[in-house]
PDB file of N, CA and C in Angstrom:
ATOM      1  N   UNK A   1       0.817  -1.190   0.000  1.00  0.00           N
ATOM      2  CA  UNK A   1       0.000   0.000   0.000  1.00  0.00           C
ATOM      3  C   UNK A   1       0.860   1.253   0.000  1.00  0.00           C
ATOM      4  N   UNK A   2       2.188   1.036   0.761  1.00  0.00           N
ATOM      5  CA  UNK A   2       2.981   2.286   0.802  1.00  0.00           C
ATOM      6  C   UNK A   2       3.231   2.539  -0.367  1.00  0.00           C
ATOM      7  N   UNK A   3       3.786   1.910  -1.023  1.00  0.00           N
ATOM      8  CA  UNK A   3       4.349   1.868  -2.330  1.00  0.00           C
ATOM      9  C   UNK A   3       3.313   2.547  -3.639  1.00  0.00           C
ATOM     10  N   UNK A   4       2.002   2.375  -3.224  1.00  0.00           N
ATOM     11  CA  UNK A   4       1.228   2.755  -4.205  1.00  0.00           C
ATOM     12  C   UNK A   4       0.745   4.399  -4.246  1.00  0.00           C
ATOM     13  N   UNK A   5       1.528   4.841  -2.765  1.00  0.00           N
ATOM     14  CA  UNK A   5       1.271   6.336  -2.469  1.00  0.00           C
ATOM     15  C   UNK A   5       2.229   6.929  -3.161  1.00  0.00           C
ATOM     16  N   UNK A   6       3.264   6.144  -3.055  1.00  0.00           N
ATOM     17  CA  UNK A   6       4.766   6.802  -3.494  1.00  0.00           C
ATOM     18  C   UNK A   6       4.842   6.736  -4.862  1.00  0.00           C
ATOM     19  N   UNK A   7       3.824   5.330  -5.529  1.00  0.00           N
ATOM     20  CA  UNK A   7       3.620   6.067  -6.986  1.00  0.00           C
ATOM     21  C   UNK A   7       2.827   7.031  -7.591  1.00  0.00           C
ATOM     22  N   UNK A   8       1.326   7.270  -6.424  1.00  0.00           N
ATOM     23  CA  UNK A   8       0.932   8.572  -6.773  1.00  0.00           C
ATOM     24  C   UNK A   8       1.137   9.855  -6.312  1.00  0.00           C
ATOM     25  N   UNK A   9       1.890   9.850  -5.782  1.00  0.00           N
ATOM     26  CA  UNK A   9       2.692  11.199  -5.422  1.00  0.00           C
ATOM     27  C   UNK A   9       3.458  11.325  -6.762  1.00  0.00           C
ATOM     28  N   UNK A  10       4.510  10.301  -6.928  1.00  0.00           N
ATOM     29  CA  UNK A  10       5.477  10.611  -8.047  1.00  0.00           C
ATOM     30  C   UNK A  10       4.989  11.110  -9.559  1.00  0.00           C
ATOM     31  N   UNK A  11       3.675  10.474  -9.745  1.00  0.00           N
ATOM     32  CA  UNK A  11       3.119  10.688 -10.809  1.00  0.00           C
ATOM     33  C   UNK A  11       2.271  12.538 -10.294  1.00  0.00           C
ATOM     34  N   UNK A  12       1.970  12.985  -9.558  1.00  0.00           N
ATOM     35  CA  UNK A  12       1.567  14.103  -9.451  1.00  0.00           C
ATOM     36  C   UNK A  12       2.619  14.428  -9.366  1.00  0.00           C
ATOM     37  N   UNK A  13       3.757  14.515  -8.870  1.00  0.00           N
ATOM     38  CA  UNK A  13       4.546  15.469  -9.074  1.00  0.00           C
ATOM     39  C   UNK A  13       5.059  15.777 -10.505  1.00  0.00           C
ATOM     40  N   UNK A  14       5.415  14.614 -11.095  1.00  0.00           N
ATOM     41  CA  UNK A  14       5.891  14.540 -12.748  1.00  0.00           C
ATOM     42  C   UNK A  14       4.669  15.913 -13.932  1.00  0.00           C
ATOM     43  N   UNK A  15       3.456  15.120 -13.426  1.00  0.00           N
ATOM     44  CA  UNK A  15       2.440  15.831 -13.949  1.00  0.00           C
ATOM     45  C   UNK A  15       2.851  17.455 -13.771  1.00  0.00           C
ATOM     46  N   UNK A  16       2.727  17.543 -12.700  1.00  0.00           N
ATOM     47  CA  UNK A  16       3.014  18.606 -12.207  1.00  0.00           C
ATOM     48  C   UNK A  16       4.148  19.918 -12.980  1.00  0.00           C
ATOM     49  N   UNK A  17       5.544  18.905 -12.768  1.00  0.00           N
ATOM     50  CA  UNK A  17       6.503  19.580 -13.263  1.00  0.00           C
ATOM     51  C   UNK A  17       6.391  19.552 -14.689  1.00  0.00           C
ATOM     52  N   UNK A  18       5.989  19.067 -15.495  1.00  0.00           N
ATOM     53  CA  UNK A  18       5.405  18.821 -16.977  1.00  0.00           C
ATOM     54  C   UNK A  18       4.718  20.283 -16.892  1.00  0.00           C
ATOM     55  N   UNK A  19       3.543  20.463 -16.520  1.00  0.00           N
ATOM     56  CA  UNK A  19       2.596  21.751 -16.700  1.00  0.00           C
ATOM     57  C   UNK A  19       3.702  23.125 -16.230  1.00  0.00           C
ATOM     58  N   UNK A  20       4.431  22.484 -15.173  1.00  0.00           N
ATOM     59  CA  UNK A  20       5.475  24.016 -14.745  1.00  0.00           C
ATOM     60  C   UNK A  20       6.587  24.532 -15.940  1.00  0.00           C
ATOM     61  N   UNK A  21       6.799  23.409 -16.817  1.00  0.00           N
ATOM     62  CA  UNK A  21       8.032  23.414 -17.781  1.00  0.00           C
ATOM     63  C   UNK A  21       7.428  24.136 -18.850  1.00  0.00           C
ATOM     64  N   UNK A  22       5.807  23.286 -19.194  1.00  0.00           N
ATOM     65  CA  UNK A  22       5.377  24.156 -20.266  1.00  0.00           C
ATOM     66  C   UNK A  22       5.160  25.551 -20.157  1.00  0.00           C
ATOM     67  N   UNK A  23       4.632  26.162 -18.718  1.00  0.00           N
ATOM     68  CA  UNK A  23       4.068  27.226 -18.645  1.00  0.00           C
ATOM     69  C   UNK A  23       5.439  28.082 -19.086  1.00  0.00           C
ATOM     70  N   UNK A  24       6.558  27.751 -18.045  1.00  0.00           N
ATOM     71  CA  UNK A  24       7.842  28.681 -18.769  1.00  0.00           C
ATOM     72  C   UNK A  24       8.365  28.358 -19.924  1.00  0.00           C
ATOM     73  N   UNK A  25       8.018  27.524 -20.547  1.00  0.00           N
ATOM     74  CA  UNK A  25       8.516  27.266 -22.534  1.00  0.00           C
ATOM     75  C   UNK A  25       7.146  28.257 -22.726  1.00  0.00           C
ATOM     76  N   UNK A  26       6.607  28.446 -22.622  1.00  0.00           N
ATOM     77  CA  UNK A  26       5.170  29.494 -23.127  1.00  0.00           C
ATOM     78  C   UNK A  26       5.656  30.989 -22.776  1.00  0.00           C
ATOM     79  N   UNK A  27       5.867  31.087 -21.908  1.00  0.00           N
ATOM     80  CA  UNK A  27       6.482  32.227 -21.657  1.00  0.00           C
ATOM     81  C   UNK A  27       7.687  32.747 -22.086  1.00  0.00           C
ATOM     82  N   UNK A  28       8.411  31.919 -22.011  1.00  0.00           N
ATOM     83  CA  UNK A  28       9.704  32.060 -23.076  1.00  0.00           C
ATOM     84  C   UNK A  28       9.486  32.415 -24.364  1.00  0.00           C
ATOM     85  N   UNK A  29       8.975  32.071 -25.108  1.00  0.00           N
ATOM     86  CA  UNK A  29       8.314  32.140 -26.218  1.00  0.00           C
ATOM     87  C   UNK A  29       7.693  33.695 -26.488  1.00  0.00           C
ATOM     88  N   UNK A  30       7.076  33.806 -25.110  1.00  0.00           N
ATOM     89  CA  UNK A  30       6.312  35.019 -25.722  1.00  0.00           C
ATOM     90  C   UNK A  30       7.245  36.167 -25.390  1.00  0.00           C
ATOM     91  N   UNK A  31       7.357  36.097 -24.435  1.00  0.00           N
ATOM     92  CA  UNK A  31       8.813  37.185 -23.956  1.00  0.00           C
ATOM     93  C   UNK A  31       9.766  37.376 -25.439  1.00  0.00           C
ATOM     94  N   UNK A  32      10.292  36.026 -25.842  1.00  0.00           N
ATOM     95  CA  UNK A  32      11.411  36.365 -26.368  1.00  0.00           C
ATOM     96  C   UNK A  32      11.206  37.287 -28.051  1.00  0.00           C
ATOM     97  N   UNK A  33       9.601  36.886 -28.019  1.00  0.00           N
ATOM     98  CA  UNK A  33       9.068  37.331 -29.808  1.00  0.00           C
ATOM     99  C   UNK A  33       8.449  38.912 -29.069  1.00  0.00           C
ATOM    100  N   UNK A  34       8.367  39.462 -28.233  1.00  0.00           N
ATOM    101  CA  UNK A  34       7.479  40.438 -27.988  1.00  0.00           C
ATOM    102  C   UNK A  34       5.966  40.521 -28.011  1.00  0.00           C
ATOM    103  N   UNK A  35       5.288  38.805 -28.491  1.00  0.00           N
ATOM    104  CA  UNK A  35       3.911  38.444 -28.279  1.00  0.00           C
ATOM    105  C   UNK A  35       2.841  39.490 -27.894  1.00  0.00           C
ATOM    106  N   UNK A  36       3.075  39.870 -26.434  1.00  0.00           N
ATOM    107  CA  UNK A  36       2.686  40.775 -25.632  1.00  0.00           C
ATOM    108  C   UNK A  36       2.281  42.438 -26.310  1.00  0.00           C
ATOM    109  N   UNK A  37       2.839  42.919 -27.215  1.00  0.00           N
ATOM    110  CA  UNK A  37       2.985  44.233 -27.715  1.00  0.00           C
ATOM    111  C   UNK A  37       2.574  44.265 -29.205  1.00  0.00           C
ATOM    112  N   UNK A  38       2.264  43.045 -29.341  1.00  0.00           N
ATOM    113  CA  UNK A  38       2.307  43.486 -31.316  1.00  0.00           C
ATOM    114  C   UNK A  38       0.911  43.439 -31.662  1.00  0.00           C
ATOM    115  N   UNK A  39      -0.133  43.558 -30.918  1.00  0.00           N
ATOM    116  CA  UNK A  39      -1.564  43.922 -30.965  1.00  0.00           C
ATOM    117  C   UNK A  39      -1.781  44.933 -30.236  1.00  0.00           C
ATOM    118  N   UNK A  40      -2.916  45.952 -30.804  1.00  0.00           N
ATOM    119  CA  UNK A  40      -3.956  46.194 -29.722  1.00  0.00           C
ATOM    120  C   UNK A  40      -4.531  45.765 -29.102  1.00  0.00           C
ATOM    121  N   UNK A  41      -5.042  46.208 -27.825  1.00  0.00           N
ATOM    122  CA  UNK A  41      -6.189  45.998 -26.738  1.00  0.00           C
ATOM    123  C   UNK A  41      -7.683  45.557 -26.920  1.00  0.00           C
ATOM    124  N   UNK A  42      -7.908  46.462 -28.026  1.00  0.00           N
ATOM    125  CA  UNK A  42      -9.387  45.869 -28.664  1.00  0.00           C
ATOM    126  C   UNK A  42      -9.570  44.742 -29.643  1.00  0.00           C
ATOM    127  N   UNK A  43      -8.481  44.514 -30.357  1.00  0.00           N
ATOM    128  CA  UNK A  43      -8.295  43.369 -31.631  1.00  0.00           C
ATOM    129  C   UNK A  43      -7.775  42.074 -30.827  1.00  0.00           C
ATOM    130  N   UNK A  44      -6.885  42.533 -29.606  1.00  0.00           N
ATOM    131  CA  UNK A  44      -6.954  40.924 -28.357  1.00  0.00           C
ATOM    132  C   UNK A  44      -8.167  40.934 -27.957  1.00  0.00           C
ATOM    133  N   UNK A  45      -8.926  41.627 -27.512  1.00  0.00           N
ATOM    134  CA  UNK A  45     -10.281  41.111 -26.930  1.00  0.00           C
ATOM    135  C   UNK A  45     -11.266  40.314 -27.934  1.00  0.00           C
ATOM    136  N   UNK A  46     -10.689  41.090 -29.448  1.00  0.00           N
ATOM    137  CA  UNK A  46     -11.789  40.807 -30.536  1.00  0.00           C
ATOM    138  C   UNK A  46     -11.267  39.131 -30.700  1.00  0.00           C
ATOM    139  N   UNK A  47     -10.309  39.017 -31.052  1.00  0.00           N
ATOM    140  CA  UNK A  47      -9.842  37.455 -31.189  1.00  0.00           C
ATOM    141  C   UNK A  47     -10.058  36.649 -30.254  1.00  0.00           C
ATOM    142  N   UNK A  48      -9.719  37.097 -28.409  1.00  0.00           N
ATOM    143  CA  UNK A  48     -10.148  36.268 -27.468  1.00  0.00           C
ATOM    144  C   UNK A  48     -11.707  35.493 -27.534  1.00  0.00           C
ATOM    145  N   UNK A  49     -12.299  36.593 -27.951  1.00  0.00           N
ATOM    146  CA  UNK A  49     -13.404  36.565 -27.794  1.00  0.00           C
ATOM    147  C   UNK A  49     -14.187  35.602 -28.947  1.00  0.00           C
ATOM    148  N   UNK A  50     -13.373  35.321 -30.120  1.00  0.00           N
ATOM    149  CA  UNK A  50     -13.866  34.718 -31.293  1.00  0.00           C
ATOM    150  C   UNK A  50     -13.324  33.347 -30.867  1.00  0.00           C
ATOM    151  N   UNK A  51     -12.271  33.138 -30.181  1.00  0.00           N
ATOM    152  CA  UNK A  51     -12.282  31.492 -30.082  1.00  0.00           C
ATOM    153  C   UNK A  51     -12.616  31.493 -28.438  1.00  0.00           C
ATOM    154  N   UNK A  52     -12.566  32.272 -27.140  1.00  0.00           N
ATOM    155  CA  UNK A  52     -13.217  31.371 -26.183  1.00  0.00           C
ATOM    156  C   UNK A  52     -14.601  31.695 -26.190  1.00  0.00           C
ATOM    157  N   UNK A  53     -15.316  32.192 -26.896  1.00  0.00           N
ATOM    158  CA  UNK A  53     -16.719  32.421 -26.724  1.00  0.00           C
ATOM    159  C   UNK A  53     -17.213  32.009 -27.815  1.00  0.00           C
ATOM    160  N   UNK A  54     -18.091  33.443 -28.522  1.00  0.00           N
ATOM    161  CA  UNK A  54     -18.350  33.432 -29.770  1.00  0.00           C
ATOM    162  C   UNK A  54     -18.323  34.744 -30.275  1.00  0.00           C
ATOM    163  N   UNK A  55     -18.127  34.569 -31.582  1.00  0.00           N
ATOM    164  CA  UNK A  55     -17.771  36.293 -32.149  1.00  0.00           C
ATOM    165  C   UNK A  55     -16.985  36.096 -33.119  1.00  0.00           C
ATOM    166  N   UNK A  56     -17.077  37.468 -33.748  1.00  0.00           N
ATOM    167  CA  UNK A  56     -16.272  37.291 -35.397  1.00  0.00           C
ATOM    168  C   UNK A  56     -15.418  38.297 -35.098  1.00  0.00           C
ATOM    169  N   UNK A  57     -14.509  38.358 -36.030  1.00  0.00           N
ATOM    170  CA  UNK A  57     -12.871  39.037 -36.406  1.00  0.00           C
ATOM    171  C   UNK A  57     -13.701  40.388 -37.230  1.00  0.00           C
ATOM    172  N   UNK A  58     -12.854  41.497 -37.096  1.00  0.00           N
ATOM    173  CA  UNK A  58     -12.980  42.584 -38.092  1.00  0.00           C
ATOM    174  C   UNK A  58     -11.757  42.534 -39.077  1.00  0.00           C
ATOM    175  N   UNK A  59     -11.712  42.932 -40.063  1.00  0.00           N
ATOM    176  CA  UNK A  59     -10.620  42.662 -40.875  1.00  0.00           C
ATOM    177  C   UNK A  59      -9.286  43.643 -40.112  1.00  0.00           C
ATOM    178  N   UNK A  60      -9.534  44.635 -39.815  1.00  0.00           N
ATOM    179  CA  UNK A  60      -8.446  45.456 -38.855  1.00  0.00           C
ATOM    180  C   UNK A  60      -7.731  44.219 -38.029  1.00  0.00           C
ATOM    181  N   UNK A  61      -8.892  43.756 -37.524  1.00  0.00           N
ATOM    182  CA  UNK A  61      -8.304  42.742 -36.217  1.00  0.00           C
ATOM    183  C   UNK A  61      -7.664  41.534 -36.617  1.00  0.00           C
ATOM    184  N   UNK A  62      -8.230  41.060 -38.098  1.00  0.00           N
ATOM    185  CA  UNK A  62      -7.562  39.495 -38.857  1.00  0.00           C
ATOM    186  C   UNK A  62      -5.877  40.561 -39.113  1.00  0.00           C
ATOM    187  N   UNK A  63      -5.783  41.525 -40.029  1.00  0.00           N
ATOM    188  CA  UNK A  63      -4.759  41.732 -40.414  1.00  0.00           C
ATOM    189  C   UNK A  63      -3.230  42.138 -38.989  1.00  0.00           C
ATOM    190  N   UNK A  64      -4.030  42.601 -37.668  1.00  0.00           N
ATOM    191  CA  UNK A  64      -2.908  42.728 -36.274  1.00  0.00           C
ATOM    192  C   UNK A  64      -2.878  40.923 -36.257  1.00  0.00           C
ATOM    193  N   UNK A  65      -3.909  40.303 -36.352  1.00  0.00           N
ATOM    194  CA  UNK A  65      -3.330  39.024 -36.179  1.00  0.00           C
ATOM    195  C   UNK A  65      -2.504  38.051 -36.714  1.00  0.00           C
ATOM    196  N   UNK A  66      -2.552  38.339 -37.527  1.00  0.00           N
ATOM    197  CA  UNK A  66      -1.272  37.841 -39.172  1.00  0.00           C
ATOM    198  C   UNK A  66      -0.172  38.155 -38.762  1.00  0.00           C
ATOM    199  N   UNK A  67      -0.021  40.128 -38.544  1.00  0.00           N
ATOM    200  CA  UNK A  67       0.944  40.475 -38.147  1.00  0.00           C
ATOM    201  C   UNK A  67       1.502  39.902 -37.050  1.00  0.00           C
ATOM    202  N   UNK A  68       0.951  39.585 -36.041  1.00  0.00           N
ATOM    203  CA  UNK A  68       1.161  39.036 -34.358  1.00  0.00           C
ATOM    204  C   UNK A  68       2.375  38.011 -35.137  1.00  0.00           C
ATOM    205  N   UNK A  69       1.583  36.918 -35.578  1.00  0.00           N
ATOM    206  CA  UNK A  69       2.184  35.659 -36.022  1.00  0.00           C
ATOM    207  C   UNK A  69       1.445  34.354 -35.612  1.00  0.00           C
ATOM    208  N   UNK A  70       1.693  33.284 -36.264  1.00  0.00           N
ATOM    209  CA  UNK A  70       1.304  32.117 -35.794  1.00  0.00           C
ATOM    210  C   UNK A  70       1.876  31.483 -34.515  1.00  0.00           C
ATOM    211  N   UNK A  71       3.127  31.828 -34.337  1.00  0.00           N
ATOM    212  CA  UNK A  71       3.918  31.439 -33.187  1.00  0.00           C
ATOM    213  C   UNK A  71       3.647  32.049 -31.884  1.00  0.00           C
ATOM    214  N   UNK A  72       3.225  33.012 -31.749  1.00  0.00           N
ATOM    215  CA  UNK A  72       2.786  34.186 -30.795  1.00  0.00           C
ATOM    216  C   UNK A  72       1.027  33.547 -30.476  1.00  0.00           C
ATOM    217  N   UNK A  73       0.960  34.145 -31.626  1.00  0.00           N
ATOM    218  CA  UNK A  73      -0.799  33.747 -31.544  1.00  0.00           C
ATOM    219  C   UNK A  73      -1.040  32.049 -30.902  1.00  0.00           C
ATOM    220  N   UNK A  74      -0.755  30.990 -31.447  1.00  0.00           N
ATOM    221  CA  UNK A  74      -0.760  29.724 -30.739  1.00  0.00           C
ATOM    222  C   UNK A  74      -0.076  29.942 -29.094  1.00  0.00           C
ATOM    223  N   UNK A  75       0.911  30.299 -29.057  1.00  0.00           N
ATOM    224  CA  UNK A  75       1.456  30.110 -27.883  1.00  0.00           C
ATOM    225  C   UNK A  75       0.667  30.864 -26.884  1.00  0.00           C
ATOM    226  N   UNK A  76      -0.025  32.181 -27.211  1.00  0.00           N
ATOM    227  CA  UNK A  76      -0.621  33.151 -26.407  1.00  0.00           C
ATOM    228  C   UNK A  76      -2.319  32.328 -26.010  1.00  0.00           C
ATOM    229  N   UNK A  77      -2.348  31.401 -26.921  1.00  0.00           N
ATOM    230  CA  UNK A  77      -4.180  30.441 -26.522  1.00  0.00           C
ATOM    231  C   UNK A  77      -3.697  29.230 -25.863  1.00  0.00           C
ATOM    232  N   UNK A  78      -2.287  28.750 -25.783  1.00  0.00           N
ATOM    233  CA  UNK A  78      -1.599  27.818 -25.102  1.00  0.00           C
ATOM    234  C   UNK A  78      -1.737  28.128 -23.295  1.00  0.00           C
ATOM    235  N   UNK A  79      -1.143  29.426 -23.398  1.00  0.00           N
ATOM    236  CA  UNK A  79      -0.765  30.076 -22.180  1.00  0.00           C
ATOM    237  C   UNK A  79      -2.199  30.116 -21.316  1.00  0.00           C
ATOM    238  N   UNK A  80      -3.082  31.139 -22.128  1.00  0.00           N
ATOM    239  CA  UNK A  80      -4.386  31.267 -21.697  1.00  0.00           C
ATOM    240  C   UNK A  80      -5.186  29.939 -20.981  1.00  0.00           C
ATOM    241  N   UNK A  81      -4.901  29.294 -21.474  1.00  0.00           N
ATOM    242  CA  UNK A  81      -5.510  27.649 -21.622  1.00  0.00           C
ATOM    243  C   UNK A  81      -5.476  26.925 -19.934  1.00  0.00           C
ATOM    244  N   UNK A  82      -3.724  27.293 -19.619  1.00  0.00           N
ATOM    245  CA  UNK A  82      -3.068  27.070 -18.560  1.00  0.00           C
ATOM    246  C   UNK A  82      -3.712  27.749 -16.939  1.00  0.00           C
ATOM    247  N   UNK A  83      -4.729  28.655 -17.220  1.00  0.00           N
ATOM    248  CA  UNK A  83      -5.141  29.622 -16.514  1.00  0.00           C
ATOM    249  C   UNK A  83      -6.158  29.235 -15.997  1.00  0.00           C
ATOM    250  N   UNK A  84      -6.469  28.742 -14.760  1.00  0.00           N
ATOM    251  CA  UNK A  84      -7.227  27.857 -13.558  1.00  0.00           C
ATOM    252  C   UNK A  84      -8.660  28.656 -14.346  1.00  0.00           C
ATOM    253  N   UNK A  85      -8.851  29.608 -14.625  1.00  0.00           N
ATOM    254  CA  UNK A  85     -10.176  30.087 -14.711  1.00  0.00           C
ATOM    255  C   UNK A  85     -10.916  29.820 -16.027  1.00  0.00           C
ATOM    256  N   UNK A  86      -9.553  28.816 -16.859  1.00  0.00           N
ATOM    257  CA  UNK A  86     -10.158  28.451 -17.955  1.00  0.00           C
ATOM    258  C   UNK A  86     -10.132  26.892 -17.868  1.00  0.00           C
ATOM    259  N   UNK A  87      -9.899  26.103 -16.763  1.00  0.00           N
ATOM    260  CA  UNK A  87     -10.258  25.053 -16.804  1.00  0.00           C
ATOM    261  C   UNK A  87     -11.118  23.904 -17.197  1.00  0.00           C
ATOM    262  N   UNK A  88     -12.525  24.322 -16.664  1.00  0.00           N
ATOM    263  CA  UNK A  88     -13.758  23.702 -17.204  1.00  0.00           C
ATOM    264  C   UNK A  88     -13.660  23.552 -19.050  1.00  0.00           C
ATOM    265  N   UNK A  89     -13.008  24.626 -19.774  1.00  0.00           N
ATOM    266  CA  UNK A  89     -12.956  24.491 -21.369  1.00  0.00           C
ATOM    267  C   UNK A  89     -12.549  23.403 -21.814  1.00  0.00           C
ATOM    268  N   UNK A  90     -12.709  23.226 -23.668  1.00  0.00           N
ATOM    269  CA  UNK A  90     -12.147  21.738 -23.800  1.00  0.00           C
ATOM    270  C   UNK A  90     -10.980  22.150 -24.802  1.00  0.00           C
ATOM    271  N   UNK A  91      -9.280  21.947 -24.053  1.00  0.00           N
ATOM    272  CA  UNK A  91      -8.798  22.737 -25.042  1.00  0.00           C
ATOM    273  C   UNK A  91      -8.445  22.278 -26.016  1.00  0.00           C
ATOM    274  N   UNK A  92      -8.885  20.689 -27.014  1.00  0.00           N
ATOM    275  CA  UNK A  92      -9.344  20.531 -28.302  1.00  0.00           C
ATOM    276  C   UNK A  92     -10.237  21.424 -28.662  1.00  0.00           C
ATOM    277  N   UNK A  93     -11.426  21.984 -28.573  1.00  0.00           N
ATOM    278  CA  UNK A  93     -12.367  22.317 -29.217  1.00  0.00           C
ATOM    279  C   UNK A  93     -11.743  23.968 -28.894  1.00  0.00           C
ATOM    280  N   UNK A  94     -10.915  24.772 -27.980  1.00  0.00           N
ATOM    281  CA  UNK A  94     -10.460  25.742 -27.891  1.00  0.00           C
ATOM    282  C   UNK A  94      -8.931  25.928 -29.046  1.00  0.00           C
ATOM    283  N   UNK A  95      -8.433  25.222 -29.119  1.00  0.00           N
ATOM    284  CA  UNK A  95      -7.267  24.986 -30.212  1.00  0.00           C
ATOM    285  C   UNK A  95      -7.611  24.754 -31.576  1.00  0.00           C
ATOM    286  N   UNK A  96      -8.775  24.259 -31.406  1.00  0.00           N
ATOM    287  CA  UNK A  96      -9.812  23.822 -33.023  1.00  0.00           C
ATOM    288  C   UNK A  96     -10.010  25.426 -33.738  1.00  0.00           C
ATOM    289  N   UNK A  97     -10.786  25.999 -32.282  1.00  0.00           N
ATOM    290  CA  UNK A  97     -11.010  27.475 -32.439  1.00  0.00           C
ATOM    291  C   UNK A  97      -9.866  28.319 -33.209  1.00  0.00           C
ATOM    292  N   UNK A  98      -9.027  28.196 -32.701  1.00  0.00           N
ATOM    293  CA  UNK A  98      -7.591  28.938 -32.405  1.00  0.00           C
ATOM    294  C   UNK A  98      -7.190  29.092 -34.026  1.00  0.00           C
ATOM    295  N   UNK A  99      -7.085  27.922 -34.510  1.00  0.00           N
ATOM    296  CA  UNK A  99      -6.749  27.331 -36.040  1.00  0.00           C
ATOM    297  C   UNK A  99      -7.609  27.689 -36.741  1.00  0.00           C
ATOM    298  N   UNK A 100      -8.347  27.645 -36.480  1.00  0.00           N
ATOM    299  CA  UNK A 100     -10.031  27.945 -37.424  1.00  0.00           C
ATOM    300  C   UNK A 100      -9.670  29.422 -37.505  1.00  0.00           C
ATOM    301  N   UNK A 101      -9.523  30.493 -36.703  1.00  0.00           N
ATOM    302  CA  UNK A 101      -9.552  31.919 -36.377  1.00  0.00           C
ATOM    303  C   UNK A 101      -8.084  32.076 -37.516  1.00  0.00           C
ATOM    304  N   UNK A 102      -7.218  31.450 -37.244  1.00  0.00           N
ATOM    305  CA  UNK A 102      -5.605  31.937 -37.957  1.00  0.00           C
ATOM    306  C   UNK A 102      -6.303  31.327 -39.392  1.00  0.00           C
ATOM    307  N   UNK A 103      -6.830  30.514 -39.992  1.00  0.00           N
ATOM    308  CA  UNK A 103      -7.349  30.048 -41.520  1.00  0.00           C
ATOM    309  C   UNK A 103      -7.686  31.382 -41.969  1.00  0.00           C
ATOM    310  N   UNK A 104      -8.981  31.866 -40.988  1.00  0.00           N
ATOM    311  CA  UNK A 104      -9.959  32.480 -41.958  1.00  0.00           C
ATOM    312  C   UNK A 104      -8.822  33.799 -42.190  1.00  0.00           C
ATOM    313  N   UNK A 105      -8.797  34.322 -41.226  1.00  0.00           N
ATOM    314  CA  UNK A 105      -7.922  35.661 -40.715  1.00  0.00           C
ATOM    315  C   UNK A 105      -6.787  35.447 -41.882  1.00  0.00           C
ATOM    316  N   UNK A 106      -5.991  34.136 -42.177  1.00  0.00           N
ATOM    317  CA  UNK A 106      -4.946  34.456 -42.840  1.00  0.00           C
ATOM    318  C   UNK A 106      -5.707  34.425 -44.433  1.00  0.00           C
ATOM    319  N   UNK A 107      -6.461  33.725 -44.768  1.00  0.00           N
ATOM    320  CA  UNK A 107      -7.096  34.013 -45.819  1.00  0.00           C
ATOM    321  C   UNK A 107      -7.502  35.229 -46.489  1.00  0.00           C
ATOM    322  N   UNK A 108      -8.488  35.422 -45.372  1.00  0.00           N
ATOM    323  CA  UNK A 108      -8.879  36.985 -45.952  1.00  0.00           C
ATOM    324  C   UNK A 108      -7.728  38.529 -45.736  1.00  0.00           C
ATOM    325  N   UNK A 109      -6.631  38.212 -45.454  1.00  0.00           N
ATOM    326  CA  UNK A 109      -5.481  38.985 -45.869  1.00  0.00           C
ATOM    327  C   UNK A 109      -5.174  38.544 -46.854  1.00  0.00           C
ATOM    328  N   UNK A 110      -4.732  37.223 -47.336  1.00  0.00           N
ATOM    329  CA  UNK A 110      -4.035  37.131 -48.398  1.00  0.00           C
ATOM    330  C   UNK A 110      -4.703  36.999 -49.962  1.00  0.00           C
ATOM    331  N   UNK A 111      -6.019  37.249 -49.571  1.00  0.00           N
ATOM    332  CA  UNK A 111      -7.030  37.125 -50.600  1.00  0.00           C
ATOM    333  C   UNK A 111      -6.853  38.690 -51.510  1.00  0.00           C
ATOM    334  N   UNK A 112      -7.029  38.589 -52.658  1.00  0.00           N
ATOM    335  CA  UNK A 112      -6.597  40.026 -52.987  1.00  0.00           C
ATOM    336  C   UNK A 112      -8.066  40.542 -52.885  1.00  0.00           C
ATOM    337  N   UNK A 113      -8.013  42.230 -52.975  1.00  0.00           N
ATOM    338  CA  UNK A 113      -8.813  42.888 -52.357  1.00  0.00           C
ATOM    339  C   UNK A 113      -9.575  42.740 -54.304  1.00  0.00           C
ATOM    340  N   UNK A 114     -11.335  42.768 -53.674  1.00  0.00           N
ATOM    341  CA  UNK A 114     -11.732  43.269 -55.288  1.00  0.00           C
ATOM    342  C   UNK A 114     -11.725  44.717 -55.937  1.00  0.00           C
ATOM    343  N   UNK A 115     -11.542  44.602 -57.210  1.00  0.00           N
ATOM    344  CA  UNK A 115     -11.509  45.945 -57.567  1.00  0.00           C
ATOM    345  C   UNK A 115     -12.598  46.989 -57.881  1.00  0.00           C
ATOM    346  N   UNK A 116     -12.199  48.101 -57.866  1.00  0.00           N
ATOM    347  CA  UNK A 116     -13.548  49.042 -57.743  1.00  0.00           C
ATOM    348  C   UNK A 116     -13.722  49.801 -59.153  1.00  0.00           C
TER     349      UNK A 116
END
C-alpha cells in the first residue's frame, strides 16, 4: 500500500513539473518574440473573444493578427488555456477554435482585395 502512495505522489509530481516546464517554454516564447505588444487591446479582446466564446474578427483585427504571427498567436491560446479560470474548457475544441480563427484571418489577408 505504501508503495502505491509513493507512486501517486510521483506521478503528481511529474504531472506537475510537466505543466510548470510548459508554462515557462510558453512564456519564453512570448517574452522572447514580444507576443505581448504586437496587438492592440481591442483586436486581443476581438480574437479572445472569437475562439473562447463566440464572435467574429474585423478585418483590422484578422490583419494585427497575421501580423502578431502564428507562433505568438498559438502560444498566447496555449498560455491562456493554462489559466485555472479556464479550466472547465475543452482545449481541443479551444485549439480547433484557435486554427479555425488563424485560416480564416490568414485568408482573408491574403485574398486580394476586389476591384472598384
Amino acid at each position: 500500500m505504501a508503495s502505491f502512495n509513493v507512486y501517486s505522489v510521483l506521478v503528481v509530481l511529474f504531472v506537475t513539473c510537466e505543466a510548470v516546464m510548459a508554462t515557462k517554454e510558453n512564456d519564453r516564447i512570448i517574452n522572447e518574440n514580444n507576443c505581448e505588444t504586437k496587438m492592440g487591446l481591442p483586436c486581443v479582446l476581438e480574437v479572445f473573444t472569437s475562439i473562447f466564446e463566440t464572435g467574429s474578427i474585423s478585418n483590422k483585427c484578422c490583419g494585427e493578427l497575421v501580423v502578431l504571427g502564428k507562433v505568438c498567436h498559438s502560444t498566447l491560446v496555449k498560455r491562456t488555456l493554462e489559466n485555472p479560470l479556464f479550466k472547465d474548457l475543452s482545449p481541443a475544441t479551444i485549439i480547433a477554435k484557435s486554427i479555425q480563427t488563424w485560416n480564416n484571418c490568414l485568408a482573408l489577408i491574403d485574398s486580394p482585395s476586389p476591384s472598384t
